[in-house]
C-alpha atoms as a PDB file:
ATOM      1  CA  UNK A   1     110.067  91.426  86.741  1.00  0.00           C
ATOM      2  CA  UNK A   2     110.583  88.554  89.557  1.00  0.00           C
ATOM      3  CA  UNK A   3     107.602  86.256  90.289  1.00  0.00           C
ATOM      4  CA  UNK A   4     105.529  87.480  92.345  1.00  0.00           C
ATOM      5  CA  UNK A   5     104.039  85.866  95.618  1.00  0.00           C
ATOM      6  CA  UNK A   6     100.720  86.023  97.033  1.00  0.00           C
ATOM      7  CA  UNK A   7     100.115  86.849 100.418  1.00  0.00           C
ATOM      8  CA  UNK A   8      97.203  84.072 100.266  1.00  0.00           C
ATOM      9  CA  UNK A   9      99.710  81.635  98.713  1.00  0.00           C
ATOM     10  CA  UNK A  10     102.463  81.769 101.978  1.00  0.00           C
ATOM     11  CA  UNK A  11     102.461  79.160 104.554  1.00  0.00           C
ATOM     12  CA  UNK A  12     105.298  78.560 107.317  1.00  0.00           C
ATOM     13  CA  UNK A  13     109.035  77.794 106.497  1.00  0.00           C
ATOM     14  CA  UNK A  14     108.440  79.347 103.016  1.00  0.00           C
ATOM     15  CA  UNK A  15     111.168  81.366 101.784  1.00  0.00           C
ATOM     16  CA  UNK A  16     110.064  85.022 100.469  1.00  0.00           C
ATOM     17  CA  UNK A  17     111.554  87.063  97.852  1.00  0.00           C
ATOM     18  CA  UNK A  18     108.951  89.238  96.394  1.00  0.00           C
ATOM     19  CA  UNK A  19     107.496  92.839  96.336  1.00  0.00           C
ATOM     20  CA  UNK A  20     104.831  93.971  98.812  1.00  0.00           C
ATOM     21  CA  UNK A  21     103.478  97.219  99.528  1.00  0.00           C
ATOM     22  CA  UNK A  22     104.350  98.295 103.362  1.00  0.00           C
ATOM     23  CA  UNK A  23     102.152  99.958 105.756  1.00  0.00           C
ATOM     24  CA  UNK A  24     101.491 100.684 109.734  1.00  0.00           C
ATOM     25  CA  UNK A  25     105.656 100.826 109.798  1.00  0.00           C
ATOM     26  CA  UNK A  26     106.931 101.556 113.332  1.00  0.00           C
ATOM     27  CA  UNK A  27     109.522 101.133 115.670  1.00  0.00           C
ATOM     28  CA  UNK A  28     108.907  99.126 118.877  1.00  0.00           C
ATOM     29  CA  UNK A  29     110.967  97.933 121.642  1.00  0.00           C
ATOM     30  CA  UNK A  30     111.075  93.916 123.059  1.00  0.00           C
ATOM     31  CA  UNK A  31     111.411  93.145 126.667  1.00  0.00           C
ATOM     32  CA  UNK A  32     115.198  93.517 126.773  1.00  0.00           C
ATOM     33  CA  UNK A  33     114.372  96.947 125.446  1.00  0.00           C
ATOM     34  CA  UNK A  34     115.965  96.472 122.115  1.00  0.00           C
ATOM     35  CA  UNK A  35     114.036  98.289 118.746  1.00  0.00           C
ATOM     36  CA  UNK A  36     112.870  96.330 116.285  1.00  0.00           C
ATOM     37  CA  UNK A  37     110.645  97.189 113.085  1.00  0.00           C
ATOM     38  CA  UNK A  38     106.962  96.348 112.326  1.00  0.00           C
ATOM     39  CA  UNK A  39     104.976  96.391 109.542  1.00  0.00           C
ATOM     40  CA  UNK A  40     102.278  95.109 107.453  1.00  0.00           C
ATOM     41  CA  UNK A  41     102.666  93.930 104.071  1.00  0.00           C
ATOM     42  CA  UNK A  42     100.232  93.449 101.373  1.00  0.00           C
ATOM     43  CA  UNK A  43      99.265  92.862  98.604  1.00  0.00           C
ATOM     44  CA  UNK A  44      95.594  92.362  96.521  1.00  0.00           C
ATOM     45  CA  UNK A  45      94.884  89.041  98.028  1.00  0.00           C
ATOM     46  CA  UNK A  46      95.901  90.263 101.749  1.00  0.00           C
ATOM     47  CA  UNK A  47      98.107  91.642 104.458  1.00  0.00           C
ATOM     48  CA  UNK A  48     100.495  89.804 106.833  1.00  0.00           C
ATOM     49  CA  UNK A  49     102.832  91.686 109.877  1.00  0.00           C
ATOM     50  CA  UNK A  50     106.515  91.591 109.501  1.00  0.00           C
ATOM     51  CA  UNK A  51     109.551  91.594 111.292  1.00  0.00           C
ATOM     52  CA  UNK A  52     112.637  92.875 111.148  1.00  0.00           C
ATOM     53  CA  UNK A  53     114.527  92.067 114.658  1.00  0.00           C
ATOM     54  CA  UNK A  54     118.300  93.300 113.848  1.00  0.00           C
ATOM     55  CA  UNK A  55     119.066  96.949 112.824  1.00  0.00           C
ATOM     56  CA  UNK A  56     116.100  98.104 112.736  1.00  0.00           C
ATOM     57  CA  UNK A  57     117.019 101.720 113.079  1.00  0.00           C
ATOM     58  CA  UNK A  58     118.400 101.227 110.269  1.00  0.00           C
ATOM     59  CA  UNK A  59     116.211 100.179 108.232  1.00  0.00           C
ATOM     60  CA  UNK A  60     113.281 102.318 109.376  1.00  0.00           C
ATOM     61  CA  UNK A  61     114.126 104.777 107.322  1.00  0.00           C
ATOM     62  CA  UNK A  62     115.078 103.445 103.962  1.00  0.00           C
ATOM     63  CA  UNK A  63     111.343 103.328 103.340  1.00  0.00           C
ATOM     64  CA  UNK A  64     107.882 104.998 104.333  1.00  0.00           C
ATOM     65  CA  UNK A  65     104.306 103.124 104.872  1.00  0.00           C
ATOM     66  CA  UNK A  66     102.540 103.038 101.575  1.00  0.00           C
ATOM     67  CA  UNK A  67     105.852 102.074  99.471  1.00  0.00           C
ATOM     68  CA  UNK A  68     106.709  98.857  97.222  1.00  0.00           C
ATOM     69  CA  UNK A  69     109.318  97.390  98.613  1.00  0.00           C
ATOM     70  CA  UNK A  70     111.477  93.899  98.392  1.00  0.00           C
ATOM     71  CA  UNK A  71     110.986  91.584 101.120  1.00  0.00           C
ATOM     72  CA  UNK A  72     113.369  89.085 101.996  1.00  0.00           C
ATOM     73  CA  UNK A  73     112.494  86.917 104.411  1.00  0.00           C
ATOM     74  CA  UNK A  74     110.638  83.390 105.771  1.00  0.00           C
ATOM     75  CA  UNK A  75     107.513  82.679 107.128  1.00  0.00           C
ATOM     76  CA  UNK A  76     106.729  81.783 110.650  1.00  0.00           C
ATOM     77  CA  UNK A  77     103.416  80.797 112.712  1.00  0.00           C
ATOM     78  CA  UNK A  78     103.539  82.799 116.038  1.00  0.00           C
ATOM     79  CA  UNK A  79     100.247  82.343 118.101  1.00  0.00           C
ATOM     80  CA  UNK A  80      98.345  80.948 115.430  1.00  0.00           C
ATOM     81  CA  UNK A  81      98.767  83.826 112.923  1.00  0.00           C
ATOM     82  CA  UNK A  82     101.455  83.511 109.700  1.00  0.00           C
ATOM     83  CA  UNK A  83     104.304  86.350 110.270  1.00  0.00           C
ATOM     84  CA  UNK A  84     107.345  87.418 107.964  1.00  0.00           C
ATOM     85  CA  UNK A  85     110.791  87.280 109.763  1.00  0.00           C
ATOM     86  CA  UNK A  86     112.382  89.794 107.522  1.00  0.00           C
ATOM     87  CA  UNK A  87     115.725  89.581 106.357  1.00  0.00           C
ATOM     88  CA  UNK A  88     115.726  92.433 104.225  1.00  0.00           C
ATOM     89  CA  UNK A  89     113.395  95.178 102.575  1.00  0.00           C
ATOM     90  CA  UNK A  90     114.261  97.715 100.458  1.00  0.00           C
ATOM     91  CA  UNK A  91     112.298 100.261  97.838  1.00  0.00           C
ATOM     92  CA  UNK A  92     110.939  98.763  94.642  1.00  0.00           C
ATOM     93  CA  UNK A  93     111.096 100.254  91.503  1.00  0.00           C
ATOM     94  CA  UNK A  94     107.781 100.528  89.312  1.00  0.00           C
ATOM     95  CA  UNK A  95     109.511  98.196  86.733  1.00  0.00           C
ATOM     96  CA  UNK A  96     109.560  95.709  89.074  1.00  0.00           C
ATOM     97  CA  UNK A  97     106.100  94.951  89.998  1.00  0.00           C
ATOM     98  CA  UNK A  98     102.390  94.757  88.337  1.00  0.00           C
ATOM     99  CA  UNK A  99     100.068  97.387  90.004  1.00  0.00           C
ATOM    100  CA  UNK A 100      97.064  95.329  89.282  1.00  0.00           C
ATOM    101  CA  UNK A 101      98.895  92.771  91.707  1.00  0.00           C
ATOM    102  CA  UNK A 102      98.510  95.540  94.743  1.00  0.00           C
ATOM    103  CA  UNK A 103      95.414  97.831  94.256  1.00  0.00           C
ATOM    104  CA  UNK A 104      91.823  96.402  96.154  1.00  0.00           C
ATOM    105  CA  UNK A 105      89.080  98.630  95.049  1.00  0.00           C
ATOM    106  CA  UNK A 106      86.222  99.505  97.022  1.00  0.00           C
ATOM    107  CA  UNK A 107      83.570  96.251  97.929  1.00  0.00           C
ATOM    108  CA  UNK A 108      80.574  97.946  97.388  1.00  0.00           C
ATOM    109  CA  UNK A 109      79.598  98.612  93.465  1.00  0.00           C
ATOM    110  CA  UNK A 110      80.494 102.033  92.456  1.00  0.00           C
ATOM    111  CA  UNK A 111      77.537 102.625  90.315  1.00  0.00           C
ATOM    112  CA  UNK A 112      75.301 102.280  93.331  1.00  0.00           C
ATOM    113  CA  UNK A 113      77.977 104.658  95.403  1.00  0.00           C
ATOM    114  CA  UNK A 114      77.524 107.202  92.154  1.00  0.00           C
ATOM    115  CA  UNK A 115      73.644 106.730  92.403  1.00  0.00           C
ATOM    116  CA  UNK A 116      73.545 107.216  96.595  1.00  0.00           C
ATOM    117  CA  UNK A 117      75.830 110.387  96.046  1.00  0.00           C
ATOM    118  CA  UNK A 118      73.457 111.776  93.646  1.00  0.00           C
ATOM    119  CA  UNK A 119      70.799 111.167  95.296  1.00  0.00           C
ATOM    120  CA  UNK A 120      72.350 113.101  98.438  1.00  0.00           C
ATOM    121  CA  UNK A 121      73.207 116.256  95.917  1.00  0.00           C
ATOM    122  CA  UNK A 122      69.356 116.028  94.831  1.00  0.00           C
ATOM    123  CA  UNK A 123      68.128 116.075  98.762  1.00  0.00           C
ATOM    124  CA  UNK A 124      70.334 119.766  99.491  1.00  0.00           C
ATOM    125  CA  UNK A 125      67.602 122.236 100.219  1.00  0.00           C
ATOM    126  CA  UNK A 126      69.690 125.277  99.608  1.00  0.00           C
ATOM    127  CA  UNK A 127      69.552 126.317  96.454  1.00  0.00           C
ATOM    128  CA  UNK A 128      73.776 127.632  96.135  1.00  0.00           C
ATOM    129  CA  UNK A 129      75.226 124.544  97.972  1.00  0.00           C
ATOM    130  CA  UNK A 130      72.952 122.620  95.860  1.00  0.00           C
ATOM    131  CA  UNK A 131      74.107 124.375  92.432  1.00  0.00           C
ATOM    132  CA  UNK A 132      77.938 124.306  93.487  1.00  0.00           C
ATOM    133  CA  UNK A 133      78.124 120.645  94.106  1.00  0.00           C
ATOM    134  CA  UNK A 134      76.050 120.018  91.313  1.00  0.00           C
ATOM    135  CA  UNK A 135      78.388 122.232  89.134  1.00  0.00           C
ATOM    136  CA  UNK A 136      81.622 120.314  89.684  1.00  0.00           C
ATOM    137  CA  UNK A 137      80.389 116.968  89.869  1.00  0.00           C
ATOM    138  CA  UNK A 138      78.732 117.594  86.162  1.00  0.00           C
ATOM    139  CA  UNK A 139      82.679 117.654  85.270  1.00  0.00           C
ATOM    140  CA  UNK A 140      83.488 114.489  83.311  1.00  0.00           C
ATOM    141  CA  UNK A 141      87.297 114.851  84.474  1.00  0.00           C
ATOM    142  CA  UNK A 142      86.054 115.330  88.107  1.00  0.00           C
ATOM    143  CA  UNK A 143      83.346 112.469  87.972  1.00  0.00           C
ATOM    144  CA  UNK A 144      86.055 109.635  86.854  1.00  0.00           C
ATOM    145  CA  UNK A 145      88.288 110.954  89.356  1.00  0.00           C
ATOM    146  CA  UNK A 146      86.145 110.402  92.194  1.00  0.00           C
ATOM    147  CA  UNK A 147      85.017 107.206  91.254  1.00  0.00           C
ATOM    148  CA  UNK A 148      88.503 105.640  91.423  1.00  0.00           C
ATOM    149  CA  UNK A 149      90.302 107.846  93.913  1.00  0.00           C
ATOM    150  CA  UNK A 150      91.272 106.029  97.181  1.00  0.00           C
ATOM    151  CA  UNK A 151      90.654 107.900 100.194  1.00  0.00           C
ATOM    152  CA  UNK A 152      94.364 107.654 102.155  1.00  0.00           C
ATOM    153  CA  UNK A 153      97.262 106.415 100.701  1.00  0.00           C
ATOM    154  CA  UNK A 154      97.539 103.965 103.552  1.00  0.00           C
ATOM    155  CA  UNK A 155      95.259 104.116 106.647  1.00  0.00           C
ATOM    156  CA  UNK A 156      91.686 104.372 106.072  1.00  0.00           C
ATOM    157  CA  UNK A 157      89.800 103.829 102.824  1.00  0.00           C
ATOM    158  CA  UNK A 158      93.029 103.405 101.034  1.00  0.00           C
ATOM    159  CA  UNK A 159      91.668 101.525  97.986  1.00  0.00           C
ATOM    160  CA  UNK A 160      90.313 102.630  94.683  1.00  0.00           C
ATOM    161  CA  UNK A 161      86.586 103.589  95.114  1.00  0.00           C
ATOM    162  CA  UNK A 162      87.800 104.425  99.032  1.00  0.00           C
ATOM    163  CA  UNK A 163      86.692 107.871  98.949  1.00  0.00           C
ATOM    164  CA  UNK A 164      83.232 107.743  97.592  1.00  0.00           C
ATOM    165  CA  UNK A 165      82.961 104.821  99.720  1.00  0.00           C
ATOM    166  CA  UNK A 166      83.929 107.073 102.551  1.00  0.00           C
ATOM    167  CA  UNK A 167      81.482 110.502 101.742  1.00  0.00           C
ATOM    168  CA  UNK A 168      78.611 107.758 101.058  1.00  0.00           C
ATOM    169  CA  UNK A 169      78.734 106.541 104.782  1.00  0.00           C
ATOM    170  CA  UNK A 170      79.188 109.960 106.313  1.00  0.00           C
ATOM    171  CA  UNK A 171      76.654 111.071 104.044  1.00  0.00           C
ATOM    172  CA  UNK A 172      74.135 108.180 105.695  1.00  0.00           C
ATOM    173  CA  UNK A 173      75.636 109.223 109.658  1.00  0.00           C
ATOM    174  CA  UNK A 174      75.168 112.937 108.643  1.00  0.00           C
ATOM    175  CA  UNK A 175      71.321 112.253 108.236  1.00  0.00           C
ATOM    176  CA  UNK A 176      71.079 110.199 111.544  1.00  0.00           C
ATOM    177  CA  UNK A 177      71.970 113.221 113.301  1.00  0.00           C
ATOM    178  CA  UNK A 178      70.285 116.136 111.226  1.00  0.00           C
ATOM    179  CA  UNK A 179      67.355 113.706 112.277  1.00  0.00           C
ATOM    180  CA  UNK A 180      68.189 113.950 115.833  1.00  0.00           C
ATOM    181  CA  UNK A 181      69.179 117.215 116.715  1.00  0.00           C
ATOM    182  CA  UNK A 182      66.834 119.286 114.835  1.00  0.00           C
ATOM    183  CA  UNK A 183      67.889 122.137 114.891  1.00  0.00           C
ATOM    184  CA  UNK A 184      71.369 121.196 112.830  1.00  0.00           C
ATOM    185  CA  UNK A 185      71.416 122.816 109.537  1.00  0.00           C
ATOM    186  CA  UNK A 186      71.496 119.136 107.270  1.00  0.00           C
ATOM    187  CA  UNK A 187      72.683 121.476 104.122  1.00  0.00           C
ATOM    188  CA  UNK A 188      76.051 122.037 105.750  1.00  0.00           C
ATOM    189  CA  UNK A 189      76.571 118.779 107.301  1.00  0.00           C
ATOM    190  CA  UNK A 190      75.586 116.911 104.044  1.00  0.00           C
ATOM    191  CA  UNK A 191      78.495 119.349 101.958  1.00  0.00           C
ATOM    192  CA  UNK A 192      81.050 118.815 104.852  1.00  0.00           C
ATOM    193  CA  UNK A 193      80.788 114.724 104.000  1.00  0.00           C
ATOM    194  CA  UNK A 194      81.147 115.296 100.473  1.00  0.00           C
ATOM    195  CA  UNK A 195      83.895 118.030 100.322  1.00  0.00           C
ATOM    196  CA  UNK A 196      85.708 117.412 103.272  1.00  0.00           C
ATOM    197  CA  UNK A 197      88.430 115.324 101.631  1.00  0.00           C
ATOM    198  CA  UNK A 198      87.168 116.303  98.054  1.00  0.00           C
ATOM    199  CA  UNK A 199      90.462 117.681  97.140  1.00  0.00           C
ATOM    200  CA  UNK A 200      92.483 114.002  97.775  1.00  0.00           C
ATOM    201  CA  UNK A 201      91.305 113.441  93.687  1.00  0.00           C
ATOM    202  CA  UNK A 202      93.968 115.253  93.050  1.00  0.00           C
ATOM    203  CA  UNK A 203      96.145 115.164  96.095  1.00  0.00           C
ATOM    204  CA  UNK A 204      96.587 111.420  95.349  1.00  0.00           C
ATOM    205  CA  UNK A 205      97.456 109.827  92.283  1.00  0.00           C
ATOM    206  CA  UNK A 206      96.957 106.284  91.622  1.00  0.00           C
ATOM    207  CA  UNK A 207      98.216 105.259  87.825  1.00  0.00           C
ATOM    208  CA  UNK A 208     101.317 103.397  90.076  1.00  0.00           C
ATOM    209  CA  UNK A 209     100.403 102.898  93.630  1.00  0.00           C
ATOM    210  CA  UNK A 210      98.409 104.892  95.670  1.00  0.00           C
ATOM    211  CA  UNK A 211     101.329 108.170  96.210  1.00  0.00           C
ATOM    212  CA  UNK A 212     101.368 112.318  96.976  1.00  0.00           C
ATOM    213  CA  UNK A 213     101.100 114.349  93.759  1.00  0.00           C
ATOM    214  CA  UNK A 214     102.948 116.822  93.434  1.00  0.00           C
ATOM    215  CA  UNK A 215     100.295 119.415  94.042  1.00  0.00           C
ATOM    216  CA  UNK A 216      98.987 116.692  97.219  1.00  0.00           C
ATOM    217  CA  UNK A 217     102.712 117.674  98.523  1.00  0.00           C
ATOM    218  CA  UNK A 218     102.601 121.681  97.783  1.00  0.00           C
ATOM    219  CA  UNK A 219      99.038 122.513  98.496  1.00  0.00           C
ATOM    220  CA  UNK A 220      97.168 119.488  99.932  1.00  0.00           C
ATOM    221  CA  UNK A 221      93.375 118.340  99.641  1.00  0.00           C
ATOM    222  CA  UNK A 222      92.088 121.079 101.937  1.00  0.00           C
ATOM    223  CA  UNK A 223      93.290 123.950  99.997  1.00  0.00           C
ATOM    224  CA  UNK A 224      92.519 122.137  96.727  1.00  0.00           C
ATOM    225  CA  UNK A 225      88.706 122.325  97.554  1.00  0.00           C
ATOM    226  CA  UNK A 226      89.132 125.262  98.469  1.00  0.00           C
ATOM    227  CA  UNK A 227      90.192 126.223  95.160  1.00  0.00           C
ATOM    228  CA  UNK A 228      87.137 124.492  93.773  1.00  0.00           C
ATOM    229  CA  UNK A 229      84.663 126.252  95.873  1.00  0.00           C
ATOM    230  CA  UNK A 230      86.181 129.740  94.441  1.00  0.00           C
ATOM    231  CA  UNK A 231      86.009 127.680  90.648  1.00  0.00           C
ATOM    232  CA  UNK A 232      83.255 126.811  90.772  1.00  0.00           C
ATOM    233  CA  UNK A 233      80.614 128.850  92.522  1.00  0.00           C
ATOM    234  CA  UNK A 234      81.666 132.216  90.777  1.00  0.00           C
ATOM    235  CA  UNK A 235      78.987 132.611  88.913  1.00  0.00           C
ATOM    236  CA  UNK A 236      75.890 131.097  91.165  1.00  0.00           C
ATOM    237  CA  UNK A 237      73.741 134.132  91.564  1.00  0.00           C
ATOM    238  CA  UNK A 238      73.070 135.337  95.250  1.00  0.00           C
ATOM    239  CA  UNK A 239      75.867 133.006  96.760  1.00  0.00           C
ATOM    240  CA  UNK A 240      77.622 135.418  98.775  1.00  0.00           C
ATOM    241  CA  UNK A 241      81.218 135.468 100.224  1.00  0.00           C
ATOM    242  CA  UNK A 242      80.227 134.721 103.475  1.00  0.00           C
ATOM    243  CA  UNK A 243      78.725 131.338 102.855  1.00  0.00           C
ATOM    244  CA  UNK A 244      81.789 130.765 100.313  1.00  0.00           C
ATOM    245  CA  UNK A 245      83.293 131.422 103.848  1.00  0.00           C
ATOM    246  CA  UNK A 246      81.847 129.048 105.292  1.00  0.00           C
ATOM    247  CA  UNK A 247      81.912 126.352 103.298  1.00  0.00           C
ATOM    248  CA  UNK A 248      85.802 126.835 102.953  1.00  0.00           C
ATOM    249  CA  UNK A 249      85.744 126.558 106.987  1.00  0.00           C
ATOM    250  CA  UNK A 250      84.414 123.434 107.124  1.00  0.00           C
ATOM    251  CA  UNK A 251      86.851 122.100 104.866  1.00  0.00           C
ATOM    252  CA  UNK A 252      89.674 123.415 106.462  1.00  0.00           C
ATOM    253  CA  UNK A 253      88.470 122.644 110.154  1.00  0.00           C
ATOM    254  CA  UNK A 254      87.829 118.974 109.731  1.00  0.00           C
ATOM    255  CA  UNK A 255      90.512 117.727 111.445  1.00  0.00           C
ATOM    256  CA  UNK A 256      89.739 118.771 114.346  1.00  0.00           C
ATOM    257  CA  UNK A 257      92.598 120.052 115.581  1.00  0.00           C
ATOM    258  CA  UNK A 258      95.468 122.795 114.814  1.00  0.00           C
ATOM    259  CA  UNK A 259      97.867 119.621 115.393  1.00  0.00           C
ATOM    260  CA  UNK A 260      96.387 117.270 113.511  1.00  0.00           C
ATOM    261  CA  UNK A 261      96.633 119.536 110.178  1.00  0.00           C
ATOM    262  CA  UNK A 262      93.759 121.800 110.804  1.00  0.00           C
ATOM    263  CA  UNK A 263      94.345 124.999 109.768  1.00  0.00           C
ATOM    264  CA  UNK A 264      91.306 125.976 112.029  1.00  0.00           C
ATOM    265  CA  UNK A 265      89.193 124.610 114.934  1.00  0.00           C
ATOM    266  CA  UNK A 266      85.732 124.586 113.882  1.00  0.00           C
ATOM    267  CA  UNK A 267      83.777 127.353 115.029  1.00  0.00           C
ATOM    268  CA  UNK A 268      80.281 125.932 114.500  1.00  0.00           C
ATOM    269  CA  UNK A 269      78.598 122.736 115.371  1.00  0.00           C
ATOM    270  CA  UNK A 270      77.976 121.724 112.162  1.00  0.00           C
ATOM    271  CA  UNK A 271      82.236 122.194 111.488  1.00  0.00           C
ATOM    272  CA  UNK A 272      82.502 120.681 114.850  1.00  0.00           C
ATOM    273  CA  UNK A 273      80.362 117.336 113.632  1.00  0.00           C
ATOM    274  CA  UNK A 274      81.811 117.316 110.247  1.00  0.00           C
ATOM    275  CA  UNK A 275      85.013 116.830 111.902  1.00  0.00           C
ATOM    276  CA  UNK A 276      83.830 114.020 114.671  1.00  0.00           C
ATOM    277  CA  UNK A 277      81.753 111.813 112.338  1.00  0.00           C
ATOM    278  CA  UNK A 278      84.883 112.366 109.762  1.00  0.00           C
ATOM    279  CA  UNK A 279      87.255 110.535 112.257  1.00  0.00           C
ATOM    280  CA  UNK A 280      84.916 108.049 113.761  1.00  0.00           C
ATOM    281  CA  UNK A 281      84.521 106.438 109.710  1.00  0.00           C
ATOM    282  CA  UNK A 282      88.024 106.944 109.344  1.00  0.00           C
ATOM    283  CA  UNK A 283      88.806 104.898 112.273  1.00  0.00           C
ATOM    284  CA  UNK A 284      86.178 102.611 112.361  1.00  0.00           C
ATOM    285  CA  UNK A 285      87.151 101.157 108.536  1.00  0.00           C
ATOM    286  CA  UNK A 286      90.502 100.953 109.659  1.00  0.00           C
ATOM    287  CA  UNK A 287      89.876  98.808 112.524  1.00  0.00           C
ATOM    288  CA  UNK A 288      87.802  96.980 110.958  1.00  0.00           C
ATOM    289  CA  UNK A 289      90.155  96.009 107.829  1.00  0.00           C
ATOM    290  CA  UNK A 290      92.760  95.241 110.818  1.00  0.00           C
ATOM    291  CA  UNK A 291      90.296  93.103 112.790  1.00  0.00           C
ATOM    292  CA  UNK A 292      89.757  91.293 109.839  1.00  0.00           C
ATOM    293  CA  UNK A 293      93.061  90.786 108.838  1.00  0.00           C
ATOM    294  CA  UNK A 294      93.755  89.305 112.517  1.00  0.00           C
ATOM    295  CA  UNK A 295      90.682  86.669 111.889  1.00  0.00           C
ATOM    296  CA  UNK A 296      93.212  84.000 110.707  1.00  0.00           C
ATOM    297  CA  UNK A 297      94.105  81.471 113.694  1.00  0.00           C
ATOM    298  CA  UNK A 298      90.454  81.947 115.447  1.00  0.00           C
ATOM    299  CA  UNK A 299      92.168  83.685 117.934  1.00  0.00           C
ATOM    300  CA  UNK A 300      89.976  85.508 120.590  1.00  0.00           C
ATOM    301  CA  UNK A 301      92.099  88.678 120.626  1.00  0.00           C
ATOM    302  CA  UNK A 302      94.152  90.761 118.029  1.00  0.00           C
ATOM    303  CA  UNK A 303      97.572  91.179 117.730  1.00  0.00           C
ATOM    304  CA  UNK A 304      98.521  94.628 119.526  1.00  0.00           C
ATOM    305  CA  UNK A 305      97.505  97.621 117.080  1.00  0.00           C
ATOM    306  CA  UNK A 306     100.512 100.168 117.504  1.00  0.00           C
ATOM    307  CA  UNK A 307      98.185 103.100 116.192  1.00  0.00           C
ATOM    308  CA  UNK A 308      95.081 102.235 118.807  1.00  0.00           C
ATOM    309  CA  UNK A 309      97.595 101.451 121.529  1.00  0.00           C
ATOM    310  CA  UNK A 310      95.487  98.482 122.237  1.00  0.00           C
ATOM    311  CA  UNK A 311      94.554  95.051 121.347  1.00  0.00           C
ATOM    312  CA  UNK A 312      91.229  93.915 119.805  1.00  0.00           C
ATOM    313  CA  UNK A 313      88.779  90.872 120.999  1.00  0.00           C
ATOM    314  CA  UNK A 314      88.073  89.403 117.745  1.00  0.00           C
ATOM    315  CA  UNK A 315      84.909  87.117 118.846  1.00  0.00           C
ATOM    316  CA  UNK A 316      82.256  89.247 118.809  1.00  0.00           C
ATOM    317  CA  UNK A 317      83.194  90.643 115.413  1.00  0.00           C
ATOM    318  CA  UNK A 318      84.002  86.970 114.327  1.00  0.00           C
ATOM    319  CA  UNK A 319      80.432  86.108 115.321  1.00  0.00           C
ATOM    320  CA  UNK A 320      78.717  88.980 113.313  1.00  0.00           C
ATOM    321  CA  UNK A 321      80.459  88.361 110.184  1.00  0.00           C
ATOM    322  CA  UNK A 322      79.769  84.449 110.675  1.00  0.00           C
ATOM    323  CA  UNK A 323      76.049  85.223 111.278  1.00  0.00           C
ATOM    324  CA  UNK A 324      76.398  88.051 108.156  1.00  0.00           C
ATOM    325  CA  UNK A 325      76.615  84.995 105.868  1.00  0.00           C
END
């Protein structure tokens, strides 16, 4: 196993030969209208963007977001901000890297996330949601799972802890609007926070990297909770198919939209919320990790953000976290 090198550690000129994880790959064009490849790469003590200007067609496919890979490259300051002229990147094999060099976990403690999470199943008014979610998070296996299990393999929560993290702040966004609009039922809006992306403890796997099971790749977290709604509220007395029904819907709705993986549009406003309030925490920690990862330089604005199809001004969100401390 080759040395590796921090992310913190790099400063201009230096010469990089070390393994990264990659993420936010794409292919963009330069004035002259020639490709070339972008990226982020990271590691536990940060992220940096990278470059690679010639034949980058080419090597845009050798690898996808959320790989290790060998970078070969240097170091450059452009506008303030450290970036990695690549030279080469390829795929890394597990025996050539540490995994507790890569993998963040969640900020927040977990123990507190476990408490809030229980307190949530505790404040479920109907008495069959209530005993379902209560039945499978009495599972030992299933408890240590969730705990650890990221939520994404590379956009949004996609550290250990990440998707408790992630149901915990739905969870508190659900109750601002069961609050507001009355006349919500809270029951289904606080399950659709928890099971939404329940199934990702098993769609991901995390023992090397954050990657697809198998069974993420075959079935996929929707029709794994699913699967756990039929498990484990067979034997609830008086929960009938029809609210199995829809409970499954709200899972398997909460994207949104048929093209962005939903099986179904929701059908209900509850479904319909589930899926909003889903995408605004998904988005909103991923801009935020980026925002902060664009802090170094004290630049006013971000770096353009390929996926937002925007750039970011930095100052305002510079000035909260200065006034935070």
């Amino acid at each position: 196993m080759s040395n590796k090198q921090f992310i913190k550690d790099l400063q201009e000129k230096d010469q990089i030969k070390s393994v990264f994880i990659a993420t936010d790959k794409v292919i963009m064009t330069d004035r002259n209208g020639k490709n070339y490849l972008s990226l982020n790469i990271k590691d536990a003590t940060g992220s940096m963007n990278a470059r690679m200007w010639d034949r980058a067609d080419e090597y845009e496919g050798s690898f996808q977001s959320g790989d290790f890979v060998w970078v070969k490259g240097h170091v450059q300051v452009y506008q303030n901000r450290r970036q990695v002229v690549l030279h080469d990147i390829k795929p890394a094999p597990e025996s050539d890297y540490n995994l507790d060099d890569f993998i963040n976990g969640t900020e927040k403690s977990v123990d507190d996330l476990w408490k809030d999470y229980l307190e949530y199943l505790d404040s479920i008014e109907d008495p069959h949601i209530e005993t379902f979610l209560k039945n499978i998070s009495q599972n030992p296996e299933f408890q240590n799972l969730l705990k650890k299990a990221p939520a994404a393999k590379s956009i949004h929560h996609a550290y250990m802890g990440g998707l408790l993290e992630h149901i915990i702040s739905i969870c508190g966004l659900m109750d601002a609007v069961a609050s507001h609009y009355s006349w919500l039922n809270r029951d289904y809006l606080i399950f659709g926070a928890i099971f939404h992306d329940i199934g990702k403890v098993e769609e991901l796997v995390f023992e090397s990297g954050i990657q697809y099971s198998d069974k993420g790749k075959l079935v996929g977290h929707m029709n794994i909770a699913c699967s756990y709604i039929d498990k484990y509220s067979q034997d609830i007395d008086g929960m009938t198919e029809l609210k199995r029904d829809i409970l499954k819907h709200i899972v398997l709705s909460h994207h949104g939209k048929l093209e962005y993986g939903s099986p179904k549009l929701p059908f209900f406003p509850e479904a319909m919320i589930v899926a909003m309030i889903d995408d605004l925490d998904s988005k909103l920690n991923t801009i935020f990790k980026f925002m902060e990862s664009e802090l170094e330089g004290g630049e006013s604005w971000s770096r353009f953000h390929q996926g937002f199809e925007r750039y970011f001004y930095l100052d305002i969100f510079r000035e909260k976290l200065t006034n935070s401390k």
